[in-house]
N, C-alpha and C. Protein backbone atom coordinates (compact mmCIF):
# COMPACT_ATOMS: atom_id res chain seq x y z
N UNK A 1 -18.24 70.30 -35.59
CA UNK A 1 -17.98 68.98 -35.03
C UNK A 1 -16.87 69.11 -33.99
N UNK A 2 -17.14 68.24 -32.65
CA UNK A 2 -16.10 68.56 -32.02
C UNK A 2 -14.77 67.46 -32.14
N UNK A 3 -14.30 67.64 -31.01
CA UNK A 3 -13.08 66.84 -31.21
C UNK A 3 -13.57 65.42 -30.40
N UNK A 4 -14.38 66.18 -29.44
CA UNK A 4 -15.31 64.62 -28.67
C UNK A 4 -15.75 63.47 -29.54
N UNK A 5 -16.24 64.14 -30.78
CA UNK A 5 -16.97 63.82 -31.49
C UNK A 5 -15.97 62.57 -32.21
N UNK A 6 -15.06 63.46 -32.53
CA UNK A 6 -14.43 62.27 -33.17
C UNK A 6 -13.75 61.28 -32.82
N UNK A 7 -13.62 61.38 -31.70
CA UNK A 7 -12.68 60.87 -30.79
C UNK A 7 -13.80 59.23 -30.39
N UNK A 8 -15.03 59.86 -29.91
CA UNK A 8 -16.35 58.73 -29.54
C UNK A 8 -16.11 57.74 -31.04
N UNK A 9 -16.17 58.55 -32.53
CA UNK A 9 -16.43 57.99 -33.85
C UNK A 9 -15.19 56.68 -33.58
N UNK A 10 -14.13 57.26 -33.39
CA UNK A 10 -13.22 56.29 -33.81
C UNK A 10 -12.45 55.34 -32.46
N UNK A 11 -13.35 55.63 -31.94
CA UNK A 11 -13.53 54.45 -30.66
C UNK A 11 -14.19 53.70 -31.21
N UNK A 12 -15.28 54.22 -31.52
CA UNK A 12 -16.33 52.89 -31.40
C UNK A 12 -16.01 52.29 -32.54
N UNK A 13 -15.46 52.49 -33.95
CA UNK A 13 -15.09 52.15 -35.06
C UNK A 13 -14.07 50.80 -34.75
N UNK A 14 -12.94 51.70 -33.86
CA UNK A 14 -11.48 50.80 -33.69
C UNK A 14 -11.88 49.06 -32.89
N UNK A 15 -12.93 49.75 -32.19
CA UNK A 15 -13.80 48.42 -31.46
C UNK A 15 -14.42 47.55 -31.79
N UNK A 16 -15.31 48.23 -32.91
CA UNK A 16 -15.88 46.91 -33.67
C UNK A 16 -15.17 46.24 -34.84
N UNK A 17 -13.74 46.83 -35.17
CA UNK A 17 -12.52 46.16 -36.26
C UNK A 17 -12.60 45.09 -35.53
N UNK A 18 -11.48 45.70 -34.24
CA UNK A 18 -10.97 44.60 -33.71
C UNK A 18 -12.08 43.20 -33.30
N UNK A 19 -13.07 43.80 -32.60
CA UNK A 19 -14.05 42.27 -32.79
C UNK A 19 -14.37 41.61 -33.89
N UNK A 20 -14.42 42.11 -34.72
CA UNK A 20 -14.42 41.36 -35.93
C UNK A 20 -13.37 40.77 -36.65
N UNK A 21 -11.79 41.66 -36.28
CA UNK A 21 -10.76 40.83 -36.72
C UNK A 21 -10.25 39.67 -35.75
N UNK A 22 -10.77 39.68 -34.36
CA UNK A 22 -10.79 38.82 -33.68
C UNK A 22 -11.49 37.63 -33.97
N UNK A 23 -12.90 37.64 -34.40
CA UNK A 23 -13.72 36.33 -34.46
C UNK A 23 -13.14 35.81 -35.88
N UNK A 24 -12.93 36.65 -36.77
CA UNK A 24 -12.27 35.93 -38.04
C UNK A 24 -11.06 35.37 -37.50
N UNK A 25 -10.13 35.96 -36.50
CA UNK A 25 -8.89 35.19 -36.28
C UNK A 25 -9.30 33.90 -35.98
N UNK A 26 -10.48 33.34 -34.96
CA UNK A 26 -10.87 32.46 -34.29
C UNK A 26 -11.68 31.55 -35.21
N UNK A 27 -12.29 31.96 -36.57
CA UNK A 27 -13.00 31.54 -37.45
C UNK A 27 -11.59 30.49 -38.51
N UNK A 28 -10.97 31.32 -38.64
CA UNK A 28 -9.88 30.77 -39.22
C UNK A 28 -8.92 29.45 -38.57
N UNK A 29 -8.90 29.62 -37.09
CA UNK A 29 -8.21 28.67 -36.80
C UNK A 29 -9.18 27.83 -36.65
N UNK A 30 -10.43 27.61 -35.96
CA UNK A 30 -10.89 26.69 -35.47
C UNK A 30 -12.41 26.11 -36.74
N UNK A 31 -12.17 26.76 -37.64
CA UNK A 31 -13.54 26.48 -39.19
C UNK A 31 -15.09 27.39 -38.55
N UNK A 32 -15.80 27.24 -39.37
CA UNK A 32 -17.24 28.32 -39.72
C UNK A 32 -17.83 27.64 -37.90
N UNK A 33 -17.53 27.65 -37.02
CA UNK A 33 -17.96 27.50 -35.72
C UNK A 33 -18.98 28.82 -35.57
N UNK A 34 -20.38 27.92 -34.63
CA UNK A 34 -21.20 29.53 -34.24
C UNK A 34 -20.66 29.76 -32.52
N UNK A 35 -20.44 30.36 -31.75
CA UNK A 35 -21.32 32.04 -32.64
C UNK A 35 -20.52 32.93 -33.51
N UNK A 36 -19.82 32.50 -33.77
CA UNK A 36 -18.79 33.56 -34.38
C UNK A 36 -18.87 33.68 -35.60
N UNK A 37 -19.57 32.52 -36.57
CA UNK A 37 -19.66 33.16 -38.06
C UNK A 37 -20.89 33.86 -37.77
N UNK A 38 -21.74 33.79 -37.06
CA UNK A 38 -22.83 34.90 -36.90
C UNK A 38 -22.29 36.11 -36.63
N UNK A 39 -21.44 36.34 -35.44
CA UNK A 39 -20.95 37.42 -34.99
C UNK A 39 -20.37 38.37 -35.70
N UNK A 40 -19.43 37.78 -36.41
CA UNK A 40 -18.43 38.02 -37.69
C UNK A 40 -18.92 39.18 -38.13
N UNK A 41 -20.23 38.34 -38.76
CA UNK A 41 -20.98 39.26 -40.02
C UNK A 41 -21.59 40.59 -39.50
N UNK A 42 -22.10 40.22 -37.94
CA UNK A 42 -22.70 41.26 -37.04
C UNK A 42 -21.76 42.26 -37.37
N UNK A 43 -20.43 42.30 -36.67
CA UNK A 43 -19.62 43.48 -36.22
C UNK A 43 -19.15 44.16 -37.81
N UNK A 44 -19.32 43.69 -38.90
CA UNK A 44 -19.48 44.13 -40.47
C UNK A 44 -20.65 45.02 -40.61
N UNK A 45 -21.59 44.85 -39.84
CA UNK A 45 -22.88 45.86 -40.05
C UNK A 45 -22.73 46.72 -38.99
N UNK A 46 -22.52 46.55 -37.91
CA UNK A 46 -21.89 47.63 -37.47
C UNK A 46 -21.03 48.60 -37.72
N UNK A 47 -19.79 48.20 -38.02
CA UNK A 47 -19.06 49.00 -38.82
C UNK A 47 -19.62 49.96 -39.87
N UNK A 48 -20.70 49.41 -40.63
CA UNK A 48 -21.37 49.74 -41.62
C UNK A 48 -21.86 50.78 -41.22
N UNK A 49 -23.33 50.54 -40.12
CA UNK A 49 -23.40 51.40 -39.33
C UNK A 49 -22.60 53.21 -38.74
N UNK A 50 -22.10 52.91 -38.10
CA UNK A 50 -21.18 53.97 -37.99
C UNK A 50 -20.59 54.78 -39.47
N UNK A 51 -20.46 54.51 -40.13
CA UNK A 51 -20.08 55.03 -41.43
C UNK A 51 -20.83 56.29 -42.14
N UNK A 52 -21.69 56.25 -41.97
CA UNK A 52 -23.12 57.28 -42.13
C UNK A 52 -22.61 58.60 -41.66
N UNK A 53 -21.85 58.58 -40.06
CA UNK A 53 -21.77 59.36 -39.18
C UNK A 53 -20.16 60.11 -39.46
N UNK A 54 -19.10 59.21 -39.67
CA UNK A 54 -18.19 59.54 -40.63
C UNK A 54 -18.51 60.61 -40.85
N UNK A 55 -18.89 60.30 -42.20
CA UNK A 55 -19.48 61.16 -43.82
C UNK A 55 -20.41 62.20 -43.29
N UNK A 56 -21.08 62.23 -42.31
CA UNK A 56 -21.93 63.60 -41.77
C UNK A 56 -20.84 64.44 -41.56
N UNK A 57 -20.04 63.91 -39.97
CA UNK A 57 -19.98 64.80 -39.79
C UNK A 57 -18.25 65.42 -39.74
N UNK A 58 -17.55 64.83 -40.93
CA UNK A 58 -16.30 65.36 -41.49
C UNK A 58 -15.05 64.27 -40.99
N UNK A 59 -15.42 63.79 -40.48
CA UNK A 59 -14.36 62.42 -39.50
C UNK A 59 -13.81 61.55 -40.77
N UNK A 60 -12.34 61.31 -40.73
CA UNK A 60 -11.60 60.30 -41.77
C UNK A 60 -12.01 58.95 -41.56
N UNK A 61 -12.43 58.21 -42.45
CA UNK A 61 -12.66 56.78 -41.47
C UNK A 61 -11.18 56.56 -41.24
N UNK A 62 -10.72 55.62 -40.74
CA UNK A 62 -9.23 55.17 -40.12
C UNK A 62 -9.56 53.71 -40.69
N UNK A 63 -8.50 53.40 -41.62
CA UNK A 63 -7.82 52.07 -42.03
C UNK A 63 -8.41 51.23 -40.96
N UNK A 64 -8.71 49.92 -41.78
CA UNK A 64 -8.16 48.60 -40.42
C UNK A 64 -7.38 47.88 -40.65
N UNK A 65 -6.67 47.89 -39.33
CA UNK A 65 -5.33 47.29 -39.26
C UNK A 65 -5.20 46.33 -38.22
N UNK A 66 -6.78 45.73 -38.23
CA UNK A 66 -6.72 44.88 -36.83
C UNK A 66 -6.07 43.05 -37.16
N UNK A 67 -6.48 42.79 -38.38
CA UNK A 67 -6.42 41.67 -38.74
C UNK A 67 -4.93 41.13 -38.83
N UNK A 68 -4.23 42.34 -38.33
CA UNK A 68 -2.42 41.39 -38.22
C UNK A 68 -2.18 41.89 -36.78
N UNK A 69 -3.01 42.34 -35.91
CA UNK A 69 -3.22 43.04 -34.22
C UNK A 69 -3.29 41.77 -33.61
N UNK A 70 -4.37 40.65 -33.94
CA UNK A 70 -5.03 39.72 -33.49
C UNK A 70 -4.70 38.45 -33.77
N UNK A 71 -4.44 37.75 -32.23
CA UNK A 71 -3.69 36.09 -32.40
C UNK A 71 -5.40 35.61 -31.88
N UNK A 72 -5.99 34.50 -32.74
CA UNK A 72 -6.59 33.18 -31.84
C UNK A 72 -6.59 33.08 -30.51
N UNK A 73 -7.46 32.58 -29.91
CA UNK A 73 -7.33 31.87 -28.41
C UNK A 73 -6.78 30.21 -28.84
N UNK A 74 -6.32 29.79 -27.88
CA UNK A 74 -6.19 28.21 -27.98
C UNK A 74 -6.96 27.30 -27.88
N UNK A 75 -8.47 27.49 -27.64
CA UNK A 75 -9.43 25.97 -27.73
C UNK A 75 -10.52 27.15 -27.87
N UNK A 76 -11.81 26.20 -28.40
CA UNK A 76 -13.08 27.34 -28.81
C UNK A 76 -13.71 27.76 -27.05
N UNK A 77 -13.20 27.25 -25.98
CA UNK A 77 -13.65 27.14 -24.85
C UNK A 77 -13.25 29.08 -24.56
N UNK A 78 -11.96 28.79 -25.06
CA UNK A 78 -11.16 30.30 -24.35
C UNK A 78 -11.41 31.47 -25.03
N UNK A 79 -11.76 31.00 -26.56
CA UNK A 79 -12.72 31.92 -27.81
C UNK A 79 -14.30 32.60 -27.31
N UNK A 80 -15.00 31.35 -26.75
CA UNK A 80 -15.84 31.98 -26.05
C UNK A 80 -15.72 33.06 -25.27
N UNK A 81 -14.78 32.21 -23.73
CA UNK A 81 -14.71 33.58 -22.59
C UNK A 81 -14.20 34.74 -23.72
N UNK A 82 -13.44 35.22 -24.27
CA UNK A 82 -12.83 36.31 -25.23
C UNK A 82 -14.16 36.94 -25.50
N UNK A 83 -15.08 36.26 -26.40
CA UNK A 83 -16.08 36.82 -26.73
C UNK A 83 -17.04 37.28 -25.85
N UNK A 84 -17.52 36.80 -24.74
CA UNK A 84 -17.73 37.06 -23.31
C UNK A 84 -16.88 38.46 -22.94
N UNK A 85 -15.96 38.43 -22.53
CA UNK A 85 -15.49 39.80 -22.17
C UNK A 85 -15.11 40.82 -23.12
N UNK A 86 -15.17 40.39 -24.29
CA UNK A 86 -14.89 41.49 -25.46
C UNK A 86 -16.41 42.18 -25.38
N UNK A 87 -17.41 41.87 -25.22
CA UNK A 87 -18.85 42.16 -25.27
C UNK A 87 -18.86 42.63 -24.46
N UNK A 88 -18.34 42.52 -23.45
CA UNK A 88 -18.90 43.13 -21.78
C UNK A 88 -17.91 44.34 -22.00
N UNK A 89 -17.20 44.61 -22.17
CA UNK A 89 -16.12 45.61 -22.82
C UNK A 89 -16.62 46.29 -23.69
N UNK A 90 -17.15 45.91 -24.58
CA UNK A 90 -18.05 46.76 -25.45
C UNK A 90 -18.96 47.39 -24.81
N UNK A 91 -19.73 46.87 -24.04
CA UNK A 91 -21.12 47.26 -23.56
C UNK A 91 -20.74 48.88 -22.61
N UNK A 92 -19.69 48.26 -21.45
CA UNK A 92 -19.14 49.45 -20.79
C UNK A 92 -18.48 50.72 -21.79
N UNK A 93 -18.52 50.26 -23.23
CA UNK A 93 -17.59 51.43 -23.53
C UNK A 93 -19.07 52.33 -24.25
N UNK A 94 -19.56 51.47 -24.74
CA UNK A 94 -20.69 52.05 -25.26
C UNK A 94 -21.53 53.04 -24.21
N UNK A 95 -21.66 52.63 -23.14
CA UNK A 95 -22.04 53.43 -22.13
C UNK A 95 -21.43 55.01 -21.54
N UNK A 96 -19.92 54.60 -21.73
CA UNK A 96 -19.42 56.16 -21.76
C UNK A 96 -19.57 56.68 -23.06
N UNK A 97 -19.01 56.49 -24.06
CA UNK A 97 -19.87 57.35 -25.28
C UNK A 97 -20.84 57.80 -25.11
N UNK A 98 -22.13 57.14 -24.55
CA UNK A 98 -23.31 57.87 -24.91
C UNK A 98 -23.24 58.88 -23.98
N UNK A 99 -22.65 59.04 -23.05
CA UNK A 99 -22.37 60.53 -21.98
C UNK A 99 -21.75 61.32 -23.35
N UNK A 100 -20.83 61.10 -23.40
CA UNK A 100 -20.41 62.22 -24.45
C UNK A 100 -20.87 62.38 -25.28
N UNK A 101 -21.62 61.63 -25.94
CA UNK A 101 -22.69 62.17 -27.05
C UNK A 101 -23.93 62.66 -26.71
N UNK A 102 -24.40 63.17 -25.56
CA UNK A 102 -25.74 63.67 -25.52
C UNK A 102 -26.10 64.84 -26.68
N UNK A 103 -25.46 65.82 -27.17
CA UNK A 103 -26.08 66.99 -28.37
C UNK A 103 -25.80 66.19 -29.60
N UNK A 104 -25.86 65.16 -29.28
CA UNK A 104 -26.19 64.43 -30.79
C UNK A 104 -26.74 62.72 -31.00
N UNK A 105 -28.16 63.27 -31.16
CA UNK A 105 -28.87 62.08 -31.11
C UNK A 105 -28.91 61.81 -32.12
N UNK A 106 -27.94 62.09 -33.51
CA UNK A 106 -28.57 60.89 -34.41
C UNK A 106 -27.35 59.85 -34.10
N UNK A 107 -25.94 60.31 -33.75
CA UNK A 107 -25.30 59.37 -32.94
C UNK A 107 -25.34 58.33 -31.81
N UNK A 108 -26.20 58.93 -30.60
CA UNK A 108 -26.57 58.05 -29.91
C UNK A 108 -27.90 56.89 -30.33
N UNK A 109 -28.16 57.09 -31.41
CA UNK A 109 -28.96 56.36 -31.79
C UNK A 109 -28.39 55.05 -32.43
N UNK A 110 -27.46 55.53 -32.85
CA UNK A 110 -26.63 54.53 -33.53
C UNK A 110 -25.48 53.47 -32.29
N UNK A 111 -25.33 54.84 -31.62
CA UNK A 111 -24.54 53.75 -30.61
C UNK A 111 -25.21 53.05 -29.60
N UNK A 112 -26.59 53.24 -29.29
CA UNK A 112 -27.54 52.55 -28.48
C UNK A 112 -27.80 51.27 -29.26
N UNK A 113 -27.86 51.33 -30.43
CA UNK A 113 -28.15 50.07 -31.69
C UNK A 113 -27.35 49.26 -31.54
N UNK A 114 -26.36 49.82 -31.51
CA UNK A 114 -24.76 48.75 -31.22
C UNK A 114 -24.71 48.00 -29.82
N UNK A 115 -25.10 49.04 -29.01
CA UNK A 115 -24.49 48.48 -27.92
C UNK A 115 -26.49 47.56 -27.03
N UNK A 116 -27.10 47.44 -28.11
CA UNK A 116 -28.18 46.87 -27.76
C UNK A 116 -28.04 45.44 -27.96
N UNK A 117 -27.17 45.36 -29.33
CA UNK A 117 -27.05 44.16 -30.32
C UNK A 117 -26.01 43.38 -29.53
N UNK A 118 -25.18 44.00 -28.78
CA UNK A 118 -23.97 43.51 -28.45
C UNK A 118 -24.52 42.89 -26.51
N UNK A 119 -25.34 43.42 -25.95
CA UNK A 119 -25.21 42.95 -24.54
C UNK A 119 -26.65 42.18 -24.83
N UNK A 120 -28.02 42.04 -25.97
CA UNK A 120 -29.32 41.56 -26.08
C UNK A 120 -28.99 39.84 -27.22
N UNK A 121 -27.86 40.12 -27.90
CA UNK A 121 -27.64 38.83 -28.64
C UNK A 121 -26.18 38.20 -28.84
N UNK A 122 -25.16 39.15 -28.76
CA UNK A 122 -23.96 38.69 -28.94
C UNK A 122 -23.41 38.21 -27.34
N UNK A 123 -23.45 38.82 -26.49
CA UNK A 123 -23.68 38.29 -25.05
C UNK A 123 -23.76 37.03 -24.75
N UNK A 124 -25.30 36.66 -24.85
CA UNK A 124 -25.90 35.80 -24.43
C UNK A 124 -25.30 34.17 -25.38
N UNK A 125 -24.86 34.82 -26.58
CA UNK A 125 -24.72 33.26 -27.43
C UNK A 125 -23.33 32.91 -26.99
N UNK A 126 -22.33 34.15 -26.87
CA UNK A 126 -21.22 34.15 -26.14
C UNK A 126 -20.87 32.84 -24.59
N UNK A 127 -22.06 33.44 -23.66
CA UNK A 127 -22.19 33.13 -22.75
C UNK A 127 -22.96 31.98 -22.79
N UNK A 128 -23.67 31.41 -23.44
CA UNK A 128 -24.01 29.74 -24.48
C UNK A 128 -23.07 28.80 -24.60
N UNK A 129 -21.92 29.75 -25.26
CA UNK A 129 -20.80 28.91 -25.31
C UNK A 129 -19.95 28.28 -24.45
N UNK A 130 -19.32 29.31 -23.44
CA UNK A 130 -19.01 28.89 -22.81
C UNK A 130 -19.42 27.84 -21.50
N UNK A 131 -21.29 28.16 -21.33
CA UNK A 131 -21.80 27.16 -20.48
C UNK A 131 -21.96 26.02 -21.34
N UNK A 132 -21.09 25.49 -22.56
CA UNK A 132 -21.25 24.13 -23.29
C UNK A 132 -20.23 24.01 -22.90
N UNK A 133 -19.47 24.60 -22.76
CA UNK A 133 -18.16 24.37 -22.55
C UNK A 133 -17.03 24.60 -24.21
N UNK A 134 -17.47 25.11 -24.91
CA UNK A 134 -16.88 25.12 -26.05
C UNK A 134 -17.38 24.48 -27.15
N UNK A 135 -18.44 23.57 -26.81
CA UNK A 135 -19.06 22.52 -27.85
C UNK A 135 -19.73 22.89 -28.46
N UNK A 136 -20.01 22.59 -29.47
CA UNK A 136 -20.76 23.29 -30.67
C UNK A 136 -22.28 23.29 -30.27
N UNK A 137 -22.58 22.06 -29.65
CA UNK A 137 -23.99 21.75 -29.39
C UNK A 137 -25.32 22.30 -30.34
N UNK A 138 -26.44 21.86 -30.67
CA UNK A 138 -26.86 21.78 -30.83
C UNK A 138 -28.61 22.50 -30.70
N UNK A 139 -29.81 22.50 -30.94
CA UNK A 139 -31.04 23.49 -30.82
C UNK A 139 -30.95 24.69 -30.82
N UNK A 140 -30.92 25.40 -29.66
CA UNK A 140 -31.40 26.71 -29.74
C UNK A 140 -30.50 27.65 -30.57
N UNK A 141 -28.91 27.19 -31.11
CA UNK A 141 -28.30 28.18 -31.55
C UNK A 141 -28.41 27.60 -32.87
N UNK A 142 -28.92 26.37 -33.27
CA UNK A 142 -29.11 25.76 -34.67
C UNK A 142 -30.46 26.22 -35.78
N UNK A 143 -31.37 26.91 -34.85
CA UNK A 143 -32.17 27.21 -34.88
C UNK A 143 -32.60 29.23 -35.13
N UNK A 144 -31.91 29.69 -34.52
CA UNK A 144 -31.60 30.75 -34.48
C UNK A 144 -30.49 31.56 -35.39
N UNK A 145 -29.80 30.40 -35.86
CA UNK A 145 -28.51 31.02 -36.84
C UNK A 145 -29.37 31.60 -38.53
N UNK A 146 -30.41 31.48 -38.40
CA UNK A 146 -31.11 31.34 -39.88
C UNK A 146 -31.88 32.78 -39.40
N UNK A 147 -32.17 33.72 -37.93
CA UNK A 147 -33.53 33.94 -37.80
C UNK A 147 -32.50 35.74 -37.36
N UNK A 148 -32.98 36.56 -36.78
CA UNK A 148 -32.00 37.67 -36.01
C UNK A 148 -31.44 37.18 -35.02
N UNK A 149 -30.75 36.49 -35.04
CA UNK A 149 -29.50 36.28 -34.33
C UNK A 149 -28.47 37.15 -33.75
N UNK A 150 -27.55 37.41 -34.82
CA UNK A 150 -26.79 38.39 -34.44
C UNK A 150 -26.74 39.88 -35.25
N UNK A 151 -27.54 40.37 -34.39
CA UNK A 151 -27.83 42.20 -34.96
C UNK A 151 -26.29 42.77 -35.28
């Protein structure tokens, strides 16, 4: 195993804490608001995810220590954009990993999964939000919170 190796592992690990200790920060101040109790749970299976790869291939998982890292935004408007560029941030990082992971596709398999889930559904509900303007509104995300929503 290289050192690349681990280095990609606990990137992508430290990344999906923090999004997740982020939307719980935002879950907490502002109550079970979507997209974020969807999201929440998303970046928990991710994490999950990655874990497999750990345990292959000799890597410590690393503590999380995001959940005292992470303040709230101030209105669900600014929670959105956050989630908006935390995703788009994800997406770009996921993209250099997979350069460094080419001799190992059962990794890039996993990080293509992630970073599919993150720019094909977490994105878009992100970017929902903020064209409500923060409002909870109503149909298509009322509808979808029950169905694959957030991978």
């Amino acid at each position: 195993m290289s050192e690349t190796l681990s280095a990609v592992l606990l990137e992508a690990i430290n990344d999906e804490y923090k999004a997740r200790a982020t939307y719980r920060q935002i879950i907490s101040k502002f109550g079970e608001i979507r997209p974020f109790i969807n999201i929440v749970e998303a970046e928990s299976r991710h994490i999950e995810a990655l874990l497999p790869l750990f345990d292959k291939y000799g890597v410590a998982v690393p503590e999380d220590h995001w959940n005292s890292r992470i303040e709230a935004p101030q209105s669900i408007l600014e929670a959105c954009r956050v989630g908006v560029d935390a995703e788009n941030k994800n997406a770009e990082m996921y993209d250099r990993l997979l350069k460094l992971t080419v001799d190992y596709p059962d990794v890039q398999r996993v990080l293509m999964q992630l970073q599919r889930a993150s720019t094909e559904n977490h994105l878009p509900a992100f970017q929902r939000c903020v064209e409500r303007g923060g409002s909870q509104g109503q149909g298509r995300g009322q509808q979808r919170r029950h169905g694959r929503y957030a991978e």
